[in-house]
C-alpha atoms as a PDB file:
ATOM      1  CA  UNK A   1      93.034  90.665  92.694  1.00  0.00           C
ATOM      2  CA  UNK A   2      96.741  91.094  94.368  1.00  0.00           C
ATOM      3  CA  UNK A   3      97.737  93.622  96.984  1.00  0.00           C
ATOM      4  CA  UNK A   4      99.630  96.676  95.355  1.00  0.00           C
ATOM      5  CA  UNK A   5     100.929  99.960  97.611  1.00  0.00           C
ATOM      6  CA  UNK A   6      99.148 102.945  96.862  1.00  0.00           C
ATOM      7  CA  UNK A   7     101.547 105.601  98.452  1.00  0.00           C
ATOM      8  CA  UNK A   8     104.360 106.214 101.085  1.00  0.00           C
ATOM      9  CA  UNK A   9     104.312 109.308 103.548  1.00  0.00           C
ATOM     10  CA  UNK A  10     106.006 111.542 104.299  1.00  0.00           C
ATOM     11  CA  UNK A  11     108.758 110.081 101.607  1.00  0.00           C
ATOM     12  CA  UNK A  12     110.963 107.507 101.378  1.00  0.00           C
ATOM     13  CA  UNK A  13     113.471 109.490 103.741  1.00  0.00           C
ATOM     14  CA  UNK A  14     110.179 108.693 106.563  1.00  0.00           C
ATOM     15  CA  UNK A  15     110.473 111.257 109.600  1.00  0.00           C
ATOM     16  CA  UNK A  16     112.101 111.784 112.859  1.00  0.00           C
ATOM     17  CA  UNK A  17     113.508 113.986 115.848  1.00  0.00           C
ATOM     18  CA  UNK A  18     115.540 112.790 118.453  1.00  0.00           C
ATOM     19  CA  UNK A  19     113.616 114.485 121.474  1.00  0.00           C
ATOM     20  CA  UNK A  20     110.098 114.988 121.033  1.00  0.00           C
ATOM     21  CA  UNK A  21     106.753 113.646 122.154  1.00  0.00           C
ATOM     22  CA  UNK A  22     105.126 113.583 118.835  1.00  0.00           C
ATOM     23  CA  UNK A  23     105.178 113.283 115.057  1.00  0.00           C
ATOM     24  CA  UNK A  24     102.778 114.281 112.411  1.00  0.00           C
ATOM     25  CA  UNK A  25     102.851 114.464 108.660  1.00  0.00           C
ATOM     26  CA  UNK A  26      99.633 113.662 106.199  1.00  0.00           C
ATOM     27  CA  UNK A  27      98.916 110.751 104.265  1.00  0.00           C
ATOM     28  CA  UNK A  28      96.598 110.842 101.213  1.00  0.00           C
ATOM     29  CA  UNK A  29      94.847 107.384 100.701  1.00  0.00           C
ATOM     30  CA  UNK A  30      93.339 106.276  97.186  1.00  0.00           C
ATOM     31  CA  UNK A  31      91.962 103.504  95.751  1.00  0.00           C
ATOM     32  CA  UNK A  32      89.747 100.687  96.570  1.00  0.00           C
ATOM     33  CA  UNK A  33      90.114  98.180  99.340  1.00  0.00           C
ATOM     34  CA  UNK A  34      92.198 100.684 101.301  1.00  0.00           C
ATOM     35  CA  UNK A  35      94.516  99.507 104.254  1.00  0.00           C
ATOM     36  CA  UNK A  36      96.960 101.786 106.237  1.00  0.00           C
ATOM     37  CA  UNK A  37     100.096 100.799 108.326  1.00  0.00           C
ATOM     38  CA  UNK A  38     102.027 103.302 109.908  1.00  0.00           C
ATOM     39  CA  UNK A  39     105.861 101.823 111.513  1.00  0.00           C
ATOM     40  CA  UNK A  40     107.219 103.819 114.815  1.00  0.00           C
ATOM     41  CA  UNK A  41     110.698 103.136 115.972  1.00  0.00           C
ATOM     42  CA  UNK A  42     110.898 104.306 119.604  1.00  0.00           C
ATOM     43  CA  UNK A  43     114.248 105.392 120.519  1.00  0.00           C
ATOM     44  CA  UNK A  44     114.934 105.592 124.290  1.00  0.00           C
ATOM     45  CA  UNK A  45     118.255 104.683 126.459  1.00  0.00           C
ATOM     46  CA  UNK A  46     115.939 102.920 128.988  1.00  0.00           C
ATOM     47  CA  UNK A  47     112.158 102.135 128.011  1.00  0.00           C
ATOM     48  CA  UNK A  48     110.869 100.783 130.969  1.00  0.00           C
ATOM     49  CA  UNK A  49     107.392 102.607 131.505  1.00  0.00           C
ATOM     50  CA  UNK A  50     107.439 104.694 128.449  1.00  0.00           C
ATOM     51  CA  UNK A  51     105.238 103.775 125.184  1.00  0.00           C
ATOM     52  CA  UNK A  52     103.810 104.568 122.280  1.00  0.00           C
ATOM     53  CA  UNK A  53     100.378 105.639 123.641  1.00  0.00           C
ATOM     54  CA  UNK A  54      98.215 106.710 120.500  1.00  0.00           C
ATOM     55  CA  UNK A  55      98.468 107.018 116.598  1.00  0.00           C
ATOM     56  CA  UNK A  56      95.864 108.378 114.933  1.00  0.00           C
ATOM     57  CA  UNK A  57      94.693 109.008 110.969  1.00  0.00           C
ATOM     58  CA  UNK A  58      92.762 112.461 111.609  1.00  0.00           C
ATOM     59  CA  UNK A  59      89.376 111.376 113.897  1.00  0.00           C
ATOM     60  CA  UNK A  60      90.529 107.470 113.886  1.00  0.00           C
ATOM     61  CA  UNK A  61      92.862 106.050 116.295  1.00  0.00           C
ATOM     62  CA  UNK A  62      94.738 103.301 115.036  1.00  0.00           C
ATOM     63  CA  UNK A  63      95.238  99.619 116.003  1.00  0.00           C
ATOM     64  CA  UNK A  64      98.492  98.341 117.173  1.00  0.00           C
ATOM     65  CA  UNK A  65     100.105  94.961 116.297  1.00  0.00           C
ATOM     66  CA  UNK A  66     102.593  95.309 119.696  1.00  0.00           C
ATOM     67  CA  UNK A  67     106.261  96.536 119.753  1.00  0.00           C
ATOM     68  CA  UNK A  68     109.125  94.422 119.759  1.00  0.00           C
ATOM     69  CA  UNK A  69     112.326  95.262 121.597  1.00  0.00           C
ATOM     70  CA  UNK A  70     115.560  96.086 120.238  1.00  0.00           C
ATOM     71  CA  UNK A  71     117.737  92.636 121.353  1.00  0.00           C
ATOM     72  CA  UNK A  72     115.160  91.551 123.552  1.00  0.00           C
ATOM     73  CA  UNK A  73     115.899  95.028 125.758  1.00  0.00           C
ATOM     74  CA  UNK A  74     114.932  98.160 127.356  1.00  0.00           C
ATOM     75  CA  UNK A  75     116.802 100.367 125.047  1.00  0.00           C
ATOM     76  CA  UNK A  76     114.260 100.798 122.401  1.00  0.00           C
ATOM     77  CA  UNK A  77     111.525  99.004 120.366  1.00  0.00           C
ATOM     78  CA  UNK A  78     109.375  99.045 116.778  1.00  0.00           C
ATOM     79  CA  UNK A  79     105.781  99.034 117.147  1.00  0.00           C
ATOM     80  CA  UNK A  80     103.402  98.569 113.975  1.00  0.00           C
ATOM     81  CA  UNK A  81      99.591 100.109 113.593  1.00  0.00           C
ATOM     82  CA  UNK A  82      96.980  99.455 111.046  1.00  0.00           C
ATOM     83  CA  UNK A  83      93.529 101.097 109.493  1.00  0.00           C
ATOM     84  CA  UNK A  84      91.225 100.542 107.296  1.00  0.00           C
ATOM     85  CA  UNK A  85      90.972 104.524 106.018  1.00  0.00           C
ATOM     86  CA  UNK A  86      88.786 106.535 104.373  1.00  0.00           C
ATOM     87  CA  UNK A  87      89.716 107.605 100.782  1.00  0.00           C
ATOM     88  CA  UNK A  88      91.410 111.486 100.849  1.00  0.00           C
ATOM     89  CA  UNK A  89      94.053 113.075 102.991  1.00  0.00           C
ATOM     90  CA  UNK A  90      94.580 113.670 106.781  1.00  0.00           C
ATOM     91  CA  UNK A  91      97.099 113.940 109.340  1.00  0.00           C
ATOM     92  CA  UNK A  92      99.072 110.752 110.771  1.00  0.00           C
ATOM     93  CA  UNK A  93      99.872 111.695 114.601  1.00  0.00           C
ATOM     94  CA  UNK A  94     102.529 109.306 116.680  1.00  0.00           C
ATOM     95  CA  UNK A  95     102.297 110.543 120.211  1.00  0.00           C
ATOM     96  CA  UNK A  96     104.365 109.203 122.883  1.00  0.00           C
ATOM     97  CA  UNK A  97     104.597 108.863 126.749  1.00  0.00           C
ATOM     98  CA  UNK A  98     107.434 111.272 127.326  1.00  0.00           C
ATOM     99  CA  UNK A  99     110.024 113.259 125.001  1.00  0.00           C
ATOM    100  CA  UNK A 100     112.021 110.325 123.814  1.00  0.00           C
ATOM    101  CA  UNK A 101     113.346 110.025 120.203  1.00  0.00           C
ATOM    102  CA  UNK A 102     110.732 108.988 117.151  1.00  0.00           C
ATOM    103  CA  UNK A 103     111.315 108.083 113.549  1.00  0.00           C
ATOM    104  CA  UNK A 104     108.324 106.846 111.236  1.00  0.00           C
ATOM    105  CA  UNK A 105     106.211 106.521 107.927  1.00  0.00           C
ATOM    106  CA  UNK A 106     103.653 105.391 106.738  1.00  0.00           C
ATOM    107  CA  UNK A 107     102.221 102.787 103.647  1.00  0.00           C
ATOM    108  CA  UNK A 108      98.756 102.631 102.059  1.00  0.00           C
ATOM    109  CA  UNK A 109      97.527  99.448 100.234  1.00  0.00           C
ATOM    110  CA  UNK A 110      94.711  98.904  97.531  1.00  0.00           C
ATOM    111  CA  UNK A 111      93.457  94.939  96.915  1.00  0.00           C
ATOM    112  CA  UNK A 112      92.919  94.326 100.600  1.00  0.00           C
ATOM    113  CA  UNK A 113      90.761  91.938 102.239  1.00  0.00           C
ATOM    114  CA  UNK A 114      88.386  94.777 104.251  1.00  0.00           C
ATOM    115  CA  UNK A 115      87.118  91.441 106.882  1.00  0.00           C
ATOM    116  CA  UNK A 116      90.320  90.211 107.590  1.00  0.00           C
ATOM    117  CA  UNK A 117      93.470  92.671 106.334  1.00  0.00           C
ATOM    118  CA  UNK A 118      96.174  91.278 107.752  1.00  0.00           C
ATOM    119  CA  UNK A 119      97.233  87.696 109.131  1.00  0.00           C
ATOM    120  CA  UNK A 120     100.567  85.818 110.265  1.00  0.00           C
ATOM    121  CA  UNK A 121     101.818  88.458 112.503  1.00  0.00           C
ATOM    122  CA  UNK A 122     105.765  87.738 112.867  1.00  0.00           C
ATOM    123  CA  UNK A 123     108.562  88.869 114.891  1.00  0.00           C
ATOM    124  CA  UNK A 124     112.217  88.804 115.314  1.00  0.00           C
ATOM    125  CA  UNK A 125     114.989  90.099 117.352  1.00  0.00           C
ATOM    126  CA  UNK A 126     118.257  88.746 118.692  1.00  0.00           C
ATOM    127  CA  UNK A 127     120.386  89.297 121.740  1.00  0.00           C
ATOM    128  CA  UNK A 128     123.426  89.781 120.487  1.00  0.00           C
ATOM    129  CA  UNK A 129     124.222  92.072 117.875  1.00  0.00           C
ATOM    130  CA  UNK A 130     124.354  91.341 114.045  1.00  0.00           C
ATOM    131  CA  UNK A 131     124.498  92.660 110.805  1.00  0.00           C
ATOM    132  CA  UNK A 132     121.712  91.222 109.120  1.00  0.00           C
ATOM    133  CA  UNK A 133     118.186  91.450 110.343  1.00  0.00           C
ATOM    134  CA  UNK A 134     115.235  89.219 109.175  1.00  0.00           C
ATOM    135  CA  UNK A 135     112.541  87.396 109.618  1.00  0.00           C
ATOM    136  CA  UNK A 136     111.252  84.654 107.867  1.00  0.00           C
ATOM    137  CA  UNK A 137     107.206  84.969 107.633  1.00  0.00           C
ATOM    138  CA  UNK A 138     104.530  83.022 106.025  1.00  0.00           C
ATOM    139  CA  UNK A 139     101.814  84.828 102.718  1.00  0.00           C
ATOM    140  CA  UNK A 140     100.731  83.445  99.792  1.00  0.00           C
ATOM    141  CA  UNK A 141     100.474  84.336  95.827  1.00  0.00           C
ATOM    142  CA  UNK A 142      98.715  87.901  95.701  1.00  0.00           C
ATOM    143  CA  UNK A 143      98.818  89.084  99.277  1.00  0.00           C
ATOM    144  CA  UNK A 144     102.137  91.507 100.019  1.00  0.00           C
ATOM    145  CA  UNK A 145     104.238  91.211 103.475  1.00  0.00           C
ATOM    146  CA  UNK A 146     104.929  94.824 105.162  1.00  0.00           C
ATOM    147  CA  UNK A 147     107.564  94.972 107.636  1.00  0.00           C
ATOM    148  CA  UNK A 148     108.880  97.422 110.261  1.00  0.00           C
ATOM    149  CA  UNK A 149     112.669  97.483 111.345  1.00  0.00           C
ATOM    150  CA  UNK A 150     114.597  99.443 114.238  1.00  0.00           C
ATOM    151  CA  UNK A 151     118.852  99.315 115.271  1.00  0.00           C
ATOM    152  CA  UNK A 152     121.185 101.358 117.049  1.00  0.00           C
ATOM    153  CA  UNK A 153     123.495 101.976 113.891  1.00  0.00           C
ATOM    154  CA  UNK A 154     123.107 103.020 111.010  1.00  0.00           C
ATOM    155  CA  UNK A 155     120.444 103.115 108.420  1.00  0.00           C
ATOM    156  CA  UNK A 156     118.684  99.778 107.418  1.00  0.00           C
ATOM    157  CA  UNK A 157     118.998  98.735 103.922  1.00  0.00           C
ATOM    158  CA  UNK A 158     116.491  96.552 102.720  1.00  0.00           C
ATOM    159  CA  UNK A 159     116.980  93.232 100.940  1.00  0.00           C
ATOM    160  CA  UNK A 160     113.335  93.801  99.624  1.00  0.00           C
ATOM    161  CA  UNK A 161     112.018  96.690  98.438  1.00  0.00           C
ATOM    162  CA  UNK A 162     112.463  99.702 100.550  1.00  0.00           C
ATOM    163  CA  UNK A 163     109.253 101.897 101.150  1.00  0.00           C
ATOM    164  CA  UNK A 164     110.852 104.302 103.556  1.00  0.00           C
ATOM    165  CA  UNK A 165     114.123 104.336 106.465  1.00  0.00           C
ATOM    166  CA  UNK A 166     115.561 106.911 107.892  1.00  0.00           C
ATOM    167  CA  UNK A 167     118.649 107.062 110.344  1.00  0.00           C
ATOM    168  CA  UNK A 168     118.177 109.726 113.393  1.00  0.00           C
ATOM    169  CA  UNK A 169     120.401 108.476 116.692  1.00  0.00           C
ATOM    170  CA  UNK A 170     122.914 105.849 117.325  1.00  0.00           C
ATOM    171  CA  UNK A 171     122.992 106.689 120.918  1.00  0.00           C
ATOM    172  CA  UNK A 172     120.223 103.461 121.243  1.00  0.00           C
ATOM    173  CA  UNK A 173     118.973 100.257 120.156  1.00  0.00           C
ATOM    174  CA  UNK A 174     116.505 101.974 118.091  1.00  0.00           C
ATOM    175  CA  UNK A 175     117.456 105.086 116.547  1.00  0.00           C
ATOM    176  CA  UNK A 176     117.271 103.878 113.058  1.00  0.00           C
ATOM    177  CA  UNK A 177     114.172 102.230 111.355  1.00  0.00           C
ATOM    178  CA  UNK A 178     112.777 101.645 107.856  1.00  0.00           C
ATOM    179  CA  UNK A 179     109.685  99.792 106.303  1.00  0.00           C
ATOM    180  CA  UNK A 180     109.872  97.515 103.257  1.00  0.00           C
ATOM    181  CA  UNK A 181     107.610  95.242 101.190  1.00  0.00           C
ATOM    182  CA  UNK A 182     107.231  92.266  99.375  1.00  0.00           C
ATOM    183  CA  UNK A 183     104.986  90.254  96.719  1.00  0.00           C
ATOM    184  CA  UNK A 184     103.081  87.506  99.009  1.00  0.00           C
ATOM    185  CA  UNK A 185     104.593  83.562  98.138  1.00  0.00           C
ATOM    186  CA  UNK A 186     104.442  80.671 100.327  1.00  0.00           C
ATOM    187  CA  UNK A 187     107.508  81.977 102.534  1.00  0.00           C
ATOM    188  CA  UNK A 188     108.725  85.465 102.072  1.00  0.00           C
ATOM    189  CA  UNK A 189     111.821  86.211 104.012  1.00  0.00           C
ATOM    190  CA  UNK A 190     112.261  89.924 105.030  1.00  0.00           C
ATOM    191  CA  UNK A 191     115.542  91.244 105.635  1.00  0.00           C
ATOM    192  CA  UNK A 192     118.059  93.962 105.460  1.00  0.00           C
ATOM    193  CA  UNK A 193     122.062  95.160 106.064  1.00  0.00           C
ATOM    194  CA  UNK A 194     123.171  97.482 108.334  1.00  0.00           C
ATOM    195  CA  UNK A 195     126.273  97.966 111.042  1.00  0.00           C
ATOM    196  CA  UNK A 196     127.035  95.421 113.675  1.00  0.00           C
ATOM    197  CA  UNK A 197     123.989  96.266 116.239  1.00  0.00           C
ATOM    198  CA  UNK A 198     121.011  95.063 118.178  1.00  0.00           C
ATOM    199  CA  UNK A 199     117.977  95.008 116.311  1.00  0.00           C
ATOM    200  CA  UNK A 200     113.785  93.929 115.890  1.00  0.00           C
ATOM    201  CA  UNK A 201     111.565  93.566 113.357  1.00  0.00           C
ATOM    202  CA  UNK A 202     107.913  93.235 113.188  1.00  0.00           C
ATOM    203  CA  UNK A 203     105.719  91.885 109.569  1.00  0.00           C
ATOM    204  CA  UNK A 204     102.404  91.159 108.686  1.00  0.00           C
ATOM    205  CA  UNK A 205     100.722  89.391 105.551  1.00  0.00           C
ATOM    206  CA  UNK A 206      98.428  91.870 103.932  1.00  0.00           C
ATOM    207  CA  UNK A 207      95.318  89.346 102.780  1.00  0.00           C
ATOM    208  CA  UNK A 208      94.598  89.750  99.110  1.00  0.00           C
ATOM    209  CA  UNK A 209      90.658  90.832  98.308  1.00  0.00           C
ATOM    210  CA  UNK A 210      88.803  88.190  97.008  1.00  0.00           C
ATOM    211  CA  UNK A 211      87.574  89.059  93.626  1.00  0.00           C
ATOM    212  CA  UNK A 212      83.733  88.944  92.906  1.00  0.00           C
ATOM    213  CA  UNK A 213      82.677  85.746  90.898  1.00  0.00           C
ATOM    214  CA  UNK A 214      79.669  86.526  88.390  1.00  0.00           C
ATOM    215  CA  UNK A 215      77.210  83.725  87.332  1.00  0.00           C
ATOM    216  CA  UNK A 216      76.744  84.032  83.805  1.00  0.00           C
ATOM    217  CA  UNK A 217      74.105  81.943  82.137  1.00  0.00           C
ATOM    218  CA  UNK A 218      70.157  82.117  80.798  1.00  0.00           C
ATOM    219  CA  UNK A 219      67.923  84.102  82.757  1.00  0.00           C
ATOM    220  CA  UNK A 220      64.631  83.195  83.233  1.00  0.00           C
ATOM    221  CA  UNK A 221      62.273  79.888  83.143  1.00  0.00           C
END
């Protein structure tokens, strides 16, 4: 059994604002073996003291895997939250610390491990500004990497494939962001091309359900 997506919200355009405190936009999940992973780039000229303080799936408040910072800074970060969901729709809500500028969107996964979703949490930034961000992250045959990337210019393109970006502000170190995926292998690099700028990225390995094995053979004495 391999990992496949099962939908992007709100699009593949995601969904932002430049001064707000919160986002919302539903998310229908299908499937079986459900997993949800929502990507926030947090867009603020100094983030010292501000954060990312809930996202939620209607009722359920999701799990972060921690933000990374924009060049190692204080100008802005990508932070990356999971769930196991319930099958139907509800309402994704990103609510932050203080207005600051938000752009997100969110993937749901069928195949997926339900004990342990998600392994081999990776990170990357740099200090000085580039034009290609990535990350080099281990998976294996089946399982999928998701990853979540934020820069101060100009949309992210993804050398993988794209699930959602969006570009909102280049007035930071993360006022752009985007979310792509790829088929699990031994090493999966994630990547993407943008303008000359500071930038992070965060991945995960989405784990691969085990199938069921049946015991076939005669029944009885």
């Amino acid at each position: 059994m391999a990992v496949t997506v099962d939908s992007v919200y709100p699009s593949s355009a995601g969904i932002a604002n430049t001064a707000t405190t919160s986002l919302n936009w539903d998310h229908t999940c299908s499937g079986t073996n459900r997993l949800l992973i929502v990507v926030v780039g947090f867009s603020a000229a100094v983030d010292t003291g501000k954060s990312i303080t809930s996202v939620t799936y209607g009722a359920a408040t999701m799990t972060s895997f921690g933000a990374v910072h924009c060049g190692g800074g204080t100008a802005g970060f990508v932070e990356m939250f999971w769930l196991i969901p319930a099958a139907g729709t509800d309402t994704i809500t990103v609510t932050a610390s203080t207005t600051v500028g938000l752009e997100a969107g969110s993937v749901s996964f069928n195949g997926v491990d339900q004990g342990t979703p998600t392994q081999n949490l990776t990170t990357a930034n740099t200090p000085s500004p580039s034009t290609s961000p990535s990350l080099v992250i281990s998976s294996a045959v089946g399982n999928m990497v998701i990853d979540g990337e934020a820069n101060g210019s100009n949309i992210p393109v993804s050398t993988q494939t794209a699930q959602w970006a969006v570009a909102s502000s280049n007035s930071t170190r993360a006022g752009n962001a985007g979310s792509s995926t790829a088929a699990g292998a031994a090493s999966v690099t994630m990547g993407y091309t943008t303008t000359s700028d500071h930038w992070g990225m965060i991945a995960v390995d989405i784990v691969a359900a085990t199938a069921p094995i049946y015991m076939l053979g005669r029944m009885g004495p």
